[in-house]
Protein backbone atom coordinates (compact mmCIF):
# COMPACT_ATOMS: atom_id res chain seq x y z
CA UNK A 1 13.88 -26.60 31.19
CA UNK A 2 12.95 -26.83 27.30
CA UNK A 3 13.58 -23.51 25.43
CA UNK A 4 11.12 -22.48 22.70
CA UNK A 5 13.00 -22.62 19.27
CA UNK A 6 13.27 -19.53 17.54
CA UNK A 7 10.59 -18.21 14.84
CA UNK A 8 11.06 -18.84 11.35
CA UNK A 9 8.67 -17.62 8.00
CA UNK A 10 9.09 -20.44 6.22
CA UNK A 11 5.78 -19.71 4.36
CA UNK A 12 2.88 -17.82 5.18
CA UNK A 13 1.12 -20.55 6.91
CA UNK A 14 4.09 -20.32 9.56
CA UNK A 15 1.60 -17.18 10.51
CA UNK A 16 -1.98 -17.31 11.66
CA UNK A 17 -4.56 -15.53 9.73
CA UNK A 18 -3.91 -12.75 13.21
CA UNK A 19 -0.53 -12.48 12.98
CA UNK A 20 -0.65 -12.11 9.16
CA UNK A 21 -3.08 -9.42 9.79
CA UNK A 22 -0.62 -8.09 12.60
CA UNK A 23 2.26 -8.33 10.22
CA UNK A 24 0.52 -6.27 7.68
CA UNK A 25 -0.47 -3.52 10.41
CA UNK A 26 2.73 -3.26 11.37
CA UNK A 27 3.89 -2.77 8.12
CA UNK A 28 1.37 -0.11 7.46
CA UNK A 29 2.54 1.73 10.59
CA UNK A 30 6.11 1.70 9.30
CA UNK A 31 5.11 3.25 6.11
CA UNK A 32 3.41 5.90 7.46
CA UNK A 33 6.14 6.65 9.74
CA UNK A 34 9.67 5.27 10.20
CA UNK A 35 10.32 3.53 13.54
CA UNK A 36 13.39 4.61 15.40
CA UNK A 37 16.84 2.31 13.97
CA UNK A 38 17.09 0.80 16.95
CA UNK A 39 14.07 -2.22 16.79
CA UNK A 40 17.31 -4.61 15.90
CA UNK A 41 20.00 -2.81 17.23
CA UNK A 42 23.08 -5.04 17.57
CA UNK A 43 21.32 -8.01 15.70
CA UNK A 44 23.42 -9.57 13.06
CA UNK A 45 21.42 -10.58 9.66
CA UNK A 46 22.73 -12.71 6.98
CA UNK A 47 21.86 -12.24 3.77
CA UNK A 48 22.39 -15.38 1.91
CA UNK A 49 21.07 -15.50 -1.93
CA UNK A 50 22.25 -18.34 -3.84
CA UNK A 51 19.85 -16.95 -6.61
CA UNK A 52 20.64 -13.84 -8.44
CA UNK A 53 18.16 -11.04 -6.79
CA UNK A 54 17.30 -7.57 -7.65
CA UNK A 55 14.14 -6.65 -5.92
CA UNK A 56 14.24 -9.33 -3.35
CA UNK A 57 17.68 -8.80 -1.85
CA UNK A 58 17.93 -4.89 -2.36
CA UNK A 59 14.33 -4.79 -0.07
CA UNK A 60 15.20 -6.81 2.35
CA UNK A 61 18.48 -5.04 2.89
CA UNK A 62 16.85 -1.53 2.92
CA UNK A 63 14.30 -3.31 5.13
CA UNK A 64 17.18 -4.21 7.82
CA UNK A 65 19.43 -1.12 7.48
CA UNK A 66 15.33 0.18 8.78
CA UNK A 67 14.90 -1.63 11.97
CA UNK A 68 19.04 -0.64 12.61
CA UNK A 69 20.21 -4.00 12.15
CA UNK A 70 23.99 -5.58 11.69
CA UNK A 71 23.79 -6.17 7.76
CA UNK A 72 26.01 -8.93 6.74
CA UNK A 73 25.57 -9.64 2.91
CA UNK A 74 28.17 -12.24 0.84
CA UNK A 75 27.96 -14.19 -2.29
CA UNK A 76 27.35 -18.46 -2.45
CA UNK A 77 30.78 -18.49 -3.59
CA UNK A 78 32.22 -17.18 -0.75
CA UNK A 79 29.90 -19.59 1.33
CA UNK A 80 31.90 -22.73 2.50
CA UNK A 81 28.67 -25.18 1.33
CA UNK A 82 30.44 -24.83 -2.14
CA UNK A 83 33.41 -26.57 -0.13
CA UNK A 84 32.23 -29.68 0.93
CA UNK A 85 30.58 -28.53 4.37
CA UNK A 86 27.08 -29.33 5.10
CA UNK A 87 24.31 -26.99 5.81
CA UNK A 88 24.12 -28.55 9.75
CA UNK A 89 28.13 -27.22 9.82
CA UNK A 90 27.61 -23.68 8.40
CA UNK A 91 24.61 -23.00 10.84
CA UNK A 92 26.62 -23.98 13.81
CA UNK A 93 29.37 -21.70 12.67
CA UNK A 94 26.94 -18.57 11.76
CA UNK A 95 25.32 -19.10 15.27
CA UNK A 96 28.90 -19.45 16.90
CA UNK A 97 29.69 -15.81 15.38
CA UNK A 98 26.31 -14.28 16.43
CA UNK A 99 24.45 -14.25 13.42
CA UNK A 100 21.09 -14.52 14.95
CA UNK A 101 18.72 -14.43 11.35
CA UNK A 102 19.32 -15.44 8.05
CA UNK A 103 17.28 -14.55 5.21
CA UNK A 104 17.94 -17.25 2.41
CA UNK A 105 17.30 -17.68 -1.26
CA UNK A 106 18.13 -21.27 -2.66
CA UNK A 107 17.05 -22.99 -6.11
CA UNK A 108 16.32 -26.53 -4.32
CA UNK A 109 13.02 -26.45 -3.14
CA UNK A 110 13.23 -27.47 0.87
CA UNK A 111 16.53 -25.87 1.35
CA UNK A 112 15.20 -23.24 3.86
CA UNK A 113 13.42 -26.13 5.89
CA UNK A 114 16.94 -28.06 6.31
CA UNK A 115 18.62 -24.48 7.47
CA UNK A 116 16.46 -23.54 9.82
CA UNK A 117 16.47 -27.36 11.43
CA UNK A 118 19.90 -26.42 11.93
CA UNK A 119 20.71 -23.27 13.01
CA UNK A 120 19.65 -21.91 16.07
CA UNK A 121 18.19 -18.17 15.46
CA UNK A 122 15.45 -17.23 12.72
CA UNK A 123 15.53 -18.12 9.39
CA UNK A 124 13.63 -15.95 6.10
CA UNK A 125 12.58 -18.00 3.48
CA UNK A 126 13.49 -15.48 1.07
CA UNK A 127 12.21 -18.25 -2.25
CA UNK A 128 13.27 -21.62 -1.98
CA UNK A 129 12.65 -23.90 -5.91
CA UNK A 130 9.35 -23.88 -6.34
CA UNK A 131 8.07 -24.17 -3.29
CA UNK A 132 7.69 -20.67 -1.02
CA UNK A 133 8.45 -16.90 -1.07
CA UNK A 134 5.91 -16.12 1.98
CA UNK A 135 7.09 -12.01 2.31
CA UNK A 136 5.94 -11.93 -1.63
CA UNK A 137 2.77 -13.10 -0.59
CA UNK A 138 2.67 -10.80 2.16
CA UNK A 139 3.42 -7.74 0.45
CA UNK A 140 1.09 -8.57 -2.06
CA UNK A 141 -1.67 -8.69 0.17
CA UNK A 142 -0.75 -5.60 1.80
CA UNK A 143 -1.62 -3.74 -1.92
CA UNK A 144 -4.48 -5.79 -1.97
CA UNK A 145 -5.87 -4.15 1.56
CA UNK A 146 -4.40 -0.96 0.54
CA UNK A 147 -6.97 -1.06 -2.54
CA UNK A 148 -10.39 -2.99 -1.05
CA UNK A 149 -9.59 -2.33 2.59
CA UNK A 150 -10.38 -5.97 2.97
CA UNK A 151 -9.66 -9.59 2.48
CA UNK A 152 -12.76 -11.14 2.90
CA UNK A 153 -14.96 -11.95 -0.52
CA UNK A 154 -12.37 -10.49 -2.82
CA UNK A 155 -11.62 -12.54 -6.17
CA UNK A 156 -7.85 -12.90 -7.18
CA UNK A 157 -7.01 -14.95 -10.85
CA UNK A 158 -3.49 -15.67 -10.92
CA UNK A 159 -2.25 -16.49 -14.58
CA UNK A 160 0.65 -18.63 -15.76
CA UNK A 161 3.18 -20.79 -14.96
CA UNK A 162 1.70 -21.77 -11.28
CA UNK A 163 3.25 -24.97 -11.79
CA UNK A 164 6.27 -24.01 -10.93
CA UNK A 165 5.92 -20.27 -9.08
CA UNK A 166 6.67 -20.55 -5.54
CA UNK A 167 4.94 -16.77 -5.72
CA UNK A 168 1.96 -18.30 -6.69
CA UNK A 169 1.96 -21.56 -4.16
CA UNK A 170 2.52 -18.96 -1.17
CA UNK A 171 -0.29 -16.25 -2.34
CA UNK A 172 -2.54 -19.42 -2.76
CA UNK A 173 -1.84 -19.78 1.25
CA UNK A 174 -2.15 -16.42 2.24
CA UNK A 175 -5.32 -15.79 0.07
CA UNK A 176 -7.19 -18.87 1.11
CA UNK A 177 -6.38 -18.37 5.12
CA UNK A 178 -7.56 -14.78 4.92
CA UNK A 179 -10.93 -15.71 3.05
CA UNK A 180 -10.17 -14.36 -0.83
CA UNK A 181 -11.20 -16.74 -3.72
CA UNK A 182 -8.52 -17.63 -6.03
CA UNK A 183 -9.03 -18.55 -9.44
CA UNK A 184 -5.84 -20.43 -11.31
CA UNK A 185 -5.42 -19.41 -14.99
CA UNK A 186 -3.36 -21.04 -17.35
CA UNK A 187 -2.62 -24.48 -19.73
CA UNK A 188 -2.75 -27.92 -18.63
CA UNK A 189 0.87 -28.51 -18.78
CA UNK A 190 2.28 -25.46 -16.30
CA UNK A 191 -1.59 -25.52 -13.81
CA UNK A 192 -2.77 -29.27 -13.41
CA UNK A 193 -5.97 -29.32 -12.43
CA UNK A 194 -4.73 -30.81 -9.20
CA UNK A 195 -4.15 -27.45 -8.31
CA UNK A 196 -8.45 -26.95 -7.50
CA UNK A 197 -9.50 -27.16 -4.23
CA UNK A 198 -10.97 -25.70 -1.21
CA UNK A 199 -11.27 -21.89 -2.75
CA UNK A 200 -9.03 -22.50 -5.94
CA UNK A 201 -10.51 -23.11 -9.22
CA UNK A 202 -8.57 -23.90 -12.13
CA UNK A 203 -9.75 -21.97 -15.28
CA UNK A 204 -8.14 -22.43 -18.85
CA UNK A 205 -9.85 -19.33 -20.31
CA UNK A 206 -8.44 -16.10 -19.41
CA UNK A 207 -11.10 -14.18 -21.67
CA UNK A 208 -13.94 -15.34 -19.72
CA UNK A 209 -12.37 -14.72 -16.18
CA UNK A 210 -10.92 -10.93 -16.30
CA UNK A 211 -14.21 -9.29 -16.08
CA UNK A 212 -15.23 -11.27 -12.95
CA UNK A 213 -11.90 -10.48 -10.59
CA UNK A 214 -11.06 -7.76 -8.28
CA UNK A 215 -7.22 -8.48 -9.07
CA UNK A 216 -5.33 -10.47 -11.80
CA UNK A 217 -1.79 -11.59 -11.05
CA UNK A 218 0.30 -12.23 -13.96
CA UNK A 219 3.14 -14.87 -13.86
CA UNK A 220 6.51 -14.92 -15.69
CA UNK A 221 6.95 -17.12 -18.55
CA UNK A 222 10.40 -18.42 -18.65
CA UNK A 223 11.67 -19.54 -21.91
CA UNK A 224 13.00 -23.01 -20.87
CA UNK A 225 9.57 -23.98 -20.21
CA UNK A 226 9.16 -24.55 -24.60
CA UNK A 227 12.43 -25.99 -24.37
CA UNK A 228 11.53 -28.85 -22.30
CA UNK A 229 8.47 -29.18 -23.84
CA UNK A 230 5.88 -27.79 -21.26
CA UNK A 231 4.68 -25.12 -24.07
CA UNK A 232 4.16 -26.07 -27.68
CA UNK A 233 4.74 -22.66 -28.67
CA UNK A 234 5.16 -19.44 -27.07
CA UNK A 235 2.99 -17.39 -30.10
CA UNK A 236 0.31 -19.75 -28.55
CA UNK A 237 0.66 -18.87 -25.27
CA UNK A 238 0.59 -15.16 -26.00
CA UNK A 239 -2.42 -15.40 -28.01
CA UNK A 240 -4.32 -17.13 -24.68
CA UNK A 241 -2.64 -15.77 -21.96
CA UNK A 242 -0.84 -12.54 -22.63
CA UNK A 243 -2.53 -9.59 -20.81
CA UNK A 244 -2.37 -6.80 -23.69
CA UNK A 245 -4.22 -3.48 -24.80
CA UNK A 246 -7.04 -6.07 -26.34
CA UNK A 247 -8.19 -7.90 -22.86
CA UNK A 248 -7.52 -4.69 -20.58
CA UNK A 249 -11.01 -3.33 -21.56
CA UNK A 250 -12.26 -6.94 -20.24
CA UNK A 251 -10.83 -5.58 -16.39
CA UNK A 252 -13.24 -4.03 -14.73
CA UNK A 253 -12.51 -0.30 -13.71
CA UNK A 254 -11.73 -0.72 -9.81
CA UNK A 255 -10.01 -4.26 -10.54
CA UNK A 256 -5.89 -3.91 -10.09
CA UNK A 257 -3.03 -5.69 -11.78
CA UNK A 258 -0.74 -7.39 -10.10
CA UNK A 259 2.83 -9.00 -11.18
CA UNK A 260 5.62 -10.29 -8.93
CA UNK A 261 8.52 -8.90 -11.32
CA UNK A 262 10.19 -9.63 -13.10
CA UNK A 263 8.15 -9.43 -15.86
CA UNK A 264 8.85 -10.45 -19.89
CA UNK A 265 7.45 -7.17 -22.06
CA UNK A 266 5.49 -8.48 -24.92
CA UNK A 267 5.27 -12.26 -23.55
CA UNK A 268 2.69 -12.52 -20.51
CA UNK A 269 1.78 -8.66 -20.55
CA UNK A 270 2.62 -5.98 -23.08
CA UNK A 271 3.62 -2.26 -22.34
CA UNK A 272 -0.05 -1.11 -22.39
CA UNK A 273 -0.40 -2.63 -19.38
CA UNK A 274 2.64 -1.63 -17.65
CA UNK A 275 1.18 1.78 -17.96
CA UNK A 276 -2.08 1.20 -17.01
CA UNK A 277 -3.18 3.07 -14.08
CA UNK A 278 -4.79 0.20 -12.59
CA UNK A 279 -1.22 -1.70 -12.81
CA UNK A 280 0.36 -1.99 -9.08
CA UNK A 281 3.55 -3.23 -9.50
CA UNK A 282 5.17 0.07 -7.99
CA UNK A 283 3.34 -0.35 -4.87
CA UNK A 284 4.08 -3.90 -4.88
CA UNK A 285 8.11 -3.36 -4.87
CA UNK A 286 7.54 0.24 -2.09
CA UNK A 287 5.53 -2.25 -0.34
CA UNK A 288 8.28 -5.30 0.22
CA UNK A 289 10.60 -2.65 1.78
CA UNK A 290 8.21 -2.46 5.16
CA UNK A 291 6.16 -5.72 5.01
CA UNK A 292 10.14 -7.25 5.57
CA UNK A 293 10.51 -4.99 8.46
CA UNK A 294 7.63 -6.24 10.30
CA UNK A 295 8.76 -9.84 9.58
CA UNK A 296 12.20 -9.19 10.97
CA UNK A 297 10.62 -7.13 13.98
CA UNK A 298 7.80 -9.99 14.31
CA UNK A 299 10.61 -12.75 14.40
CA UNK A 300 13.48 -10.93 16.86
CA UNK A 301 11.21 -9.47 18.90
CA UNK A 302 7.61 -10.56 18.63
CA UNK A 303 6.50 -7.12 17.96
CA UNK A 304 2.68 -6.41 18.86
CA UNK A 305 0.95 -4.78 16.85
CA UNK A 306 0.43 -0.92 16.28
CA UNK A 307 -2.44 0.81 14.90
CA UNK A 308 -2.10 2.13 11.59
């Protein structure tokens, strides 16, 4: 008889528009009240960040201390796949040792995919390259509902380097499957227009999209990008893109700001806006903490949902 393979988030489209829904009531229920420690009782999780991770790793583990379960946390240098072995042999030897989910950050875009082909219990794409960081997404759109109490007909601009955010590729899913228009803001070189589609416009002029959106998410600009050439200059950037005292009065009054973390003061926003009581990045990071416990709860043991 064929077993069904475990549940991975991979990215958000490993979800239905439901179960994202689902996931976000049960993360709405946690936050209003604790569940007992006992949802993952006796379930190893493996935290394993090959990327250096404040606010990624620290929620997920408060997250699974939460739900009760085994926390098992150790650096890439102690991981044998700096040794020679291959990702197929370390799965077999986490699932020989009961490790039943891993929650993995990798540079190389893909890597997630290739782990959870291998191992044989749930995997958490916790950001993998460019590609995906699907419980970003989610958390994100739990501030959104938190705010509009809906999906549907909202406007989100996104502004930066979407070329290579996997924040941004994964709230592009999520967005799009639960019915919010996304508008893409930034220069040629880091948002090619190839970007457009089905929902998603590509804009190049922040000015004339702020006073339009119910949300603006602001990218970080990593230096390297004028090293390799991607941006001419970084004073020009700022004067286009930068999110400062000046273009605040452009937001509308109900609108929210949004930013991933973590962010560059004085490069793609400026303290003003940091302080702004329209800025959610708080919520954001209180959000992550219980959006990752209904993932884990969702994955181990295909929690229904319960009413906020």
């Amino acid at each position: 008889m064929r077993t069904v393979p475990p549940r991975n988030l991979l990215d958000v489209d490993d979800l239905s528009p439901g179960e994202i829904v689902s996931v976000l009531d049960r993360a709405v229920a946690f936050r209003d009240r604790l569940p007992p420690r006992d949802l993952l009782a006796g379930v190893p999780v493996l935290n394993l960040f090959f990327e250096a991770s404040t606010r990624t790793a620290t929620s997920f583990t408060l997250a699974e201390q939460r739900v009760g379960a085994d926390v098992i946390t150790f650096a890439p240098g102690a991981s044998s796949l700096g040794k020679g072995e291959t990702i197929a042999d370390t799965a077999l030897t986490l699932s020989g040792i009961g490790v039943r989910v891993i929650v993995v950050r990798h540079p190389e875009s893909g890597f997630a995919r290739r782990l959870a082909d291998a191992f044989d219990g749930h995997v958490v794409n916790a950001g993998d390259g460019t590609h995906a960081h699907p419980t970003q997404a989610l958390l994100d759109l739990m501030t959104l509902r938190q705010e509009f109490d809906r999906f549907h007909g909202l406007h989100v601009a996104i502004v930066g380097d979407i070329l290579h955010s996997r924040v941004a590729r994964s709230n592009i899913v999520g967005m799009r499957a639960l019915g919010i228009d996304v508008t893409l803001v930034g220069p040629p070189t880091l948002l090619p227009h190839e970007f457009a589609g089905d929902g998603v416009r590509v804009e190049r002029d922040l000015d004339a999209v702020l006073g339009r959106v119910d949300a603006v998410m602001m990218l970080r600009i990593q230096r390297e990008r004028i090293e390799t050439g991607l941006l001419p200059a970084l004073d020009d950037y700022t004067r286009r893109y930068q999110l400062n005292r000046t273009r605040l009065r452009s937001l509308r009054g109900d609108a929210v700001i949004l930013h991933p973390g973590p962010y560059n003061r004085g490069i793609e926003l400026t303290d003003d806006v940091l302080d702004d009581p329209r800025s959610r990045y708080v919520a954001q990071v209180r959000n992550g903490v219980f959006v990752r416990m209904a993932v884990l709860d969702l994955l181990v043991n295909g929690a229904p949902v319960v009413a906020a």
